[in-house]
N, C-alpha and C. Protein backbone atom coordinates (compact mmCIF):
# COMPACT_ATOMS: atom_id res chain seq x y z
N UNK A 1 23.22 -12.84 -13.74
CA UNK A 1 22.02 -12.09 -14.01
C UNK A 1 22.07 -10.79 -13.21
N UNK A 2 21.78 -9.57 -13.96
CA UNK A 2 21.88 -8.27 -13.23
C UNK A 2 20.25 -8.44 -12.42
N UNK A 3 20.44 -7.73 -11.48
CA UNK A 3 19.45 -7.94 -10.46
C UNK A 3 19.11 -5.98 -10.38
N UNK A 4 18.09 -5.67 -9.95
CA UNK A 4 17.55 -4.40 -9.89
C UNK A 4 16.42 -4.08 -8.98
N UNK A 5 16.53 -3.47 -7.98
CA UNK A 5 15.44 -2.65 -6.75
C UNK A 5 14.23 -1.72 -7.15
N UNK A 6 12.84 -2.62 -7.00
CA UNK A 6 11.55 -1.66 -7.21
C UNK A 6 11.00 -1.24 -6.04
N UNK A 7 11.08 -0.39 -5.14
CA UNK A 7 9.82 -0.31 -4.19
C UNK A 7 8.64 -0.26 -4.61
N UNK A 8 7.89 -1.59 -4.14
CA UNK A 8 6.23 -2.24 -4.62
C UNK A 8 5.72 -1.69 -3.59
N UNK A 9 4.52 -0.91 -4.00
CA UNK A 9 3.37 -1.05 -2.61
C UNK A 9 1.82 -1.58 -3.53
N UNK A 10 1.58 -2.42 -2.66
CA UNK A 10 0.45 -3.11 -3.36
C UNK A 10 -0.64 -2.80 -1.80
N UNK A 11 -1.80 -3.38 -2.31
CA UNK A 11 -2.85 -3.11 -1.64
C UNK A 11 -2.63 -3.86 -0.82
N UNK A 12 -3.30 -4.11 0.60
CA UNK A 12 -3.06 -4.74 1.97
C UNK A 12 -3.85 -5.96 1.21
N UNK A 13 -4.78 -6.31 0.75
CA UNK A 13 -5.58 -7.24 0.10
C UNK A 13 -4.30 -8.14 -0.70
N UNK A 14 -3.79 -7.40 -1.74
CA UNK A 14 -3.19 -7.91 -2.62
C UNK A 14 -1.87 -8.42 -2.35
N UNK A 15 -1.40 -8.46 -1.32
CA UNK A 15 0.13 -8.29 -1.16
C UNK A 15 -0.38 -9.76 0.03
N UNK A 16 -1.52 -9.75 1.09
CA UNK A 16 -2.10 -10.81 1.92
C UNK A 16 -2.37 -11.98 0.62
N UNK A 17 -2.73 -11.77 -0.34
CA UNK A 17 -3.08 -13.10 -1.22
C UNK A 17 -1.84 -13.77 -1.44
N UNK A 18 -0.88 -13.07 -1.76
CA UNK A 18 0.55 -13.00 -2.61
C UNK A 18 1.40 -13.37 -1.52
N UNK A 19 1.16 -13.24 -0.14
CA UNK A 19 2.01 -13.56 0.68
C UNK A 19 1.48 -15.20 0.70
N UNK A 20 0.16 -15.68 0.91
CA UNK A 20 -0.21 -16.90 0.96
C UNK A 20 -0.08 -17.66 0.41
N UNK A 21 -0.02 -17.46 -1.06
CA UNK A 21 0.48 -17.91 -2.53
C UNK A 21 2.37 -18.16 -2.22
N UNK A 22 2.63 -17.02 -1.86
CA UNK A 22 4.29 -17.33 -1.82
C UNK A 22 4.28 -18.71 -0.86
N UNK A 23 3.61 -18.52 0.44
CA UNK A 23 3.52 -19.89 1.77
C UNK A 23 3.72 -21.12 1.03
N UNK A 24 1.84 -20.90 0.49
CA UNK A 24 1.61 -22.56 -0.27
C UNK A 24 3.46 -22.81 -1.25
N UNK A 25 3.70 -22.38 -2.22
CA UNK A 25 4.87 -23.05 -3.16
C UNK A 25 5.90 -22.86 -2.45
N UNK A 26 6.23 -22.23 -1.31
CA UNK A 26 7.33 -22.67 -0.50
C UNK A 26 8.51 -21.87 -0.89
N UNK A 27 8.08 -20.48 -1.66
CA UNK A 27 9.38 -19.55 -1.93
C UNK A 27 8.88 -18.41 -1.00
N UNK A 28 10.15 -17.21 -1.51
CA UNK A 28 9.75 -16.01 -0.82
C UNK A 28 8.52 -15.46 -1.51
N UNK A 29 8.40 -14.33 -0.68
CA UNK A 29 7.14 -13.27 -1.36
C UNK A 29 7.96 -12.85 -2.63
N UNK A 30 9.20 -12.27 -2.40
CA UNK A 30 10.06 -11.37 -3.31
C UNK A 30 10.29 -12.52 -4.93
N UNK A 31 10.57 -14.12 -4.61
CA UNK A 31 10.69 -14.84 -5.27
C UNK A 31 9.31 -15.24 -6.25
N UNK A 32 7.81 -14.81 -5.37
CA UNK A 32 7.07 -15.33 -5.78
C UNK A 32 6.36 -14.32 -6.83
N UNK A 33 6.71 -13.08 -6.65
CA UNK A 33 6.17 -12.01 -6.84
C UNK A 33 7.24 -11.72 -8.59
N UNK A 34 8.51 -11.91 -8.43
CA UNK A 34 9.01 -12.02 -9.49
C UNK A 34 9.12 -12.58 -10.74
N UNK A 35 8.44 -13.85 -10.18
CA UNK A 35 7.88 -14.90 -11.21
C UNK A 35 6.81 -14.48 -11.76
N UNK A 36 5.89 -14.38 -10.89
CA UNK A 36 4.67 -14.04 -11.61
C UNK A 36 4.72 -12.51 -12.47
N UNK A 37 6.21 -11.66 -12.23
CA UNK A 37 5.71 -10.31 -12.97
C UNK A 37 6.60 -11.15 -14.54
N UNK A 38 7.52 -12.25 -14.64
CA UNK A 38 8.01 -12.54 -15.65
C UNK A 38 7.27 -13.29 -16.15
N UNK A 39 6.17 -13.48 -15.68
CA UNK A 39 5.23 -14.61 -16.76
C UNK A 39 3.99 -13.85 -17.15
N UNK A 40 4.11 -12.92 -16.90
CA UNK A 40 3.03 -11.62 -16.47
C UNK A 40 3.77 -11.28 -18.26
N UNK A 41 4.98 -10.65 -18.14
CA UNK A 41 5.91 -10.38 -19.16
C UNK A 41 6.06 -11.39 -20.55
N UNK A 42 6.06 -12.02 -19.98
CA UNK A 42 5.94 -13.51 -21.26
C UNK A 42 4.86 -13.53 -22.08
N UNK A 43 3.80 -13.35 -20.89
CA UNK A 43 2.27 -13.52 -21.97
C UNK A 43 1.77 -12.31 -22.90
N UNK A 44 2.59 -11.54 -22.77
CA UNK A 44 2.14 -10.07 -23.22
C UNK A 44 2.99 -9.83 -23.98
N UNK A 45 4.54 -10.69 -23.69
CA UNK A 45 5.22 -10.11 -25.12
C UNK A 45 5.01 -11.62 -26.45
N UNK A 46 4.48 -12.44 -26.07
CA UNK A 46 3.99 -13.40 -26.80
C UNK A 46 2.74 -13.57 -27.48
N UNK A 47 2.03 -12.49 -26.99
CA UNK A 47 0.32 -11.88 -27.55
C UNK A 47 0.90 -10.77 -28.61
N UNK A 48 2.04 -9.94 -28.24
CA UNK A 48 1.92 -9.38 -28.88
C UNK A 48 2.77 -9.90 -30.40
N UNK A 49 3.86 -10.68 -30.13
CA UNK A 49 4.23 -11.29 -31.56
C UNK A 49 3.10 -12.09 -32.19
N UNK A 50 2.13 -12.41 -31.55
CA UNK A 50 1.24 -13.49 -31.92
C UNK A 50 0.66 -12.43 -33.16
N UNK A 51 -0.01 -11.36 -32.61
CA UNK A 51 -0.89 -10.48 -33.44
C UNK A 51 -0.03 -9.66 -34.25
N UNK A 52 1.32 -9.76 -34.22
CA UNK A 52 2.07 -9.14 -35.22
C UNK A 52 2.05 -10.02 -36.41
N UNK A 53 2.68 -11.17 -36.14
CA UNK A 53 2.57 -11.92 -37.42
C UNK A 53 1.16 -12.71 -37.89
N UNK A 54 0.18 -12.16 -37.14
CA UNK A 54 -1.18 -12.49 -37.70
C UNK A 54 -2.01 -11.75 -39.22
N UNK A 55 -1.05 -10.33 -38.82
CA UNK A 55 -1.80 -9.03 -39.08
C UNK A 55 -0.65 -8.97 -40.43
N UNK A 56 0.57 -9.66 -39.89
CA UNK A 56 1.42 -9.70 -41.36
C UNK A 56 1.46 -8.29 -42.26
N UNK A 57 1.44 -7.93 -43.12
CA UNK A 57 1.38 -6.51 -43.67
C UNK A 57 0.40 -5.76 -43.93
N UNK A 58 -0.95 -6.16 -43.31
CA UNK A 58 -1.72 -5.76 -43.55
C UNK A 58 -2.07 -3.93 -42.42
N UNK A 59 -2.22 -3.77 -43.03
CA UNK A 59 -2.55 -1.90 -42.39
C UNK A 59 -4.01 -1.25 -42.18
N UNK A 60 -4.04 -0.73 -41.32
CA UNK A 60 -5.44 -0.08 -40.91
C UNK A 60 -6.58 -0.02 -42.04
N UNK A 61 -6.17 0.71 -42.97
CA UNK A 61 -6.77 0.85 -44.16
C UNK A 61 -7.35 -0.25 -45.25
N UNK A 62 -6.22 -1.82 -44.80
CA UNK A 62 -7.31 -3.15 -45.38
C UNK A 62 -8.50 -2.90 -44.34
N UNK A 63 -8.37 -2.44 -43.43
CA UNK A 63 -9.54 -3.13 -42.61
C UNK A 63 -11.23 -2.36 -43.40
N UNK A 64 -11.10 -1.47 -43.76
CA UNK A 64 -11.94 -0.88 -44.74
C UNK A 64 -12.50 -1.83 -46.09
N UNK A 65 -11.69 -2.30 -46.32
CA UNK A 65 -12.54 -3.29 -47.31
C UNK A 65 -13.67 -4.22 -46.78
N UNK A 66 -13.18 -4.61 -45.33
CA UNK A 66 -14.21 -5.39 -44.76
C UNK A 66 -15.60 -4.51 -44.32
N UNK A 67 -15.07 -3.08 -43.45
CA UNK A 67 -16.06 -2.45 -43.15
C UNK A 67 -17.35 -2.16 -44.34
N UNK A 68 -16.66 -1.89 -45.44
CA UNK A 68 -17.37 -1.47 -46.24
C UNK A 68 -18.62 -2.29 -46.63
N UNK A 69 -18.29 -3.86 -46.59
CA UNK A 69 -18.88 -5.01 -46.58
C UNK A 69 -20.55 -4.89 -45.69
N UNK A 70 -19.97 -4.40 -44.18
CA UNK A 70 -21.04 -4.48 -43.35
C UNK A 70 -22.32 -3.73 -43.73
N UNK A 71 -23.03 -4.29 -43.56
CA UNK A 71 -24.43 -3.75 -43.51
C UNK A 71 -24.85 -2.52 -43.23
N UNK A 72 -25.18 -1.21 -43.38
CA UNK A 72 -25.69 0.23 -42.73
C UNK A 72 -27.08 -0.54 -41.77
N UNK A 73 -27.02 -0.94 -40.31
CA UNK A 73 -28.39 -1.56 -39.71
C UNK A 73 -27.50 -0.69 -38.72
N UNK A 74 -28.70 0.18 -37.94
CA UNK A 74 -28.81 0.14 -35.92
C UNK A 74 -28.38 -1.24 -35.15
N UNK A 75 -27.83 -0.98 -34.69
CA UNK A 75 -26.84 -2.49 -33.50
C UNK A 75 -28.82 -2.52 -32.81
N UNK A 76 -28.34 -4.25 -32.36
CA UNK A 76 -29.56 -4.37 -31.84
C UNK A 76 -29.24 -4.07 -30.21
N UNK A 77 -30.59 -4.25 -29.69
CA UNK A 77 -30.56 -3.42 -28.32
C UNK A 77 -29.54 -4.30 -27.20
N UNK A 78 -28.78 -5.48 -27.37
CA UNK A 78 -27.92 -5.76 -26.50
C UNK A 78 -26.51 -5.14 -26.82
N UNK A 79 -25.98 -4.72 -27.96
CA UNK A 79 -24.84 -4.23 -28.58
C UNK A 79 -24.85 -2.57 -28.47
N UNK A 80 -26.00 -2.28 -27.45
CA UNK A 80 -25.64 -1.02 -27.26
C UNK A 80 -25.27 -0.34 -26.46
């Protein structure tokens, strides 16, 4: 596996959680911090196939058939 150097600076807050988190599971910070940016990576490239093949061929412009549907009403006063 090719391996590659980021200099991280995270917040004194954020980097103290992440160090504690690394403690508790018993890896490094560097180990713990890597995981979480590849699962970080996972969920986002798996949301995004999700909504690709949801949306299937459909294009901006179906979405107009639905709009057209909606009602002409003022949003009520929590939707504003």
């Amino acid at each position: 596996m090719s391996k590659a150097t980021y200099p991280l600076k995270l917040p004194a807050s954020v980097k103290a959680a992440a160090t504690r988190l690394a403690k508790e599971d018993g890896v490094s910070l560097n180990q713990w911090i890597s995981t979480a940016v590849a699962q970080k990576v996972g969920a986002v490239e798996t949301a995004a196939d999700f909504f690709a093949r949801r949306a299937g061929t459909a294009t901006p412009a179906d979405l107009l058939t639905f709009l057209d549907r909606a009602p002409d009403v003022p949003p009520v006063p929590q939707d504003r």
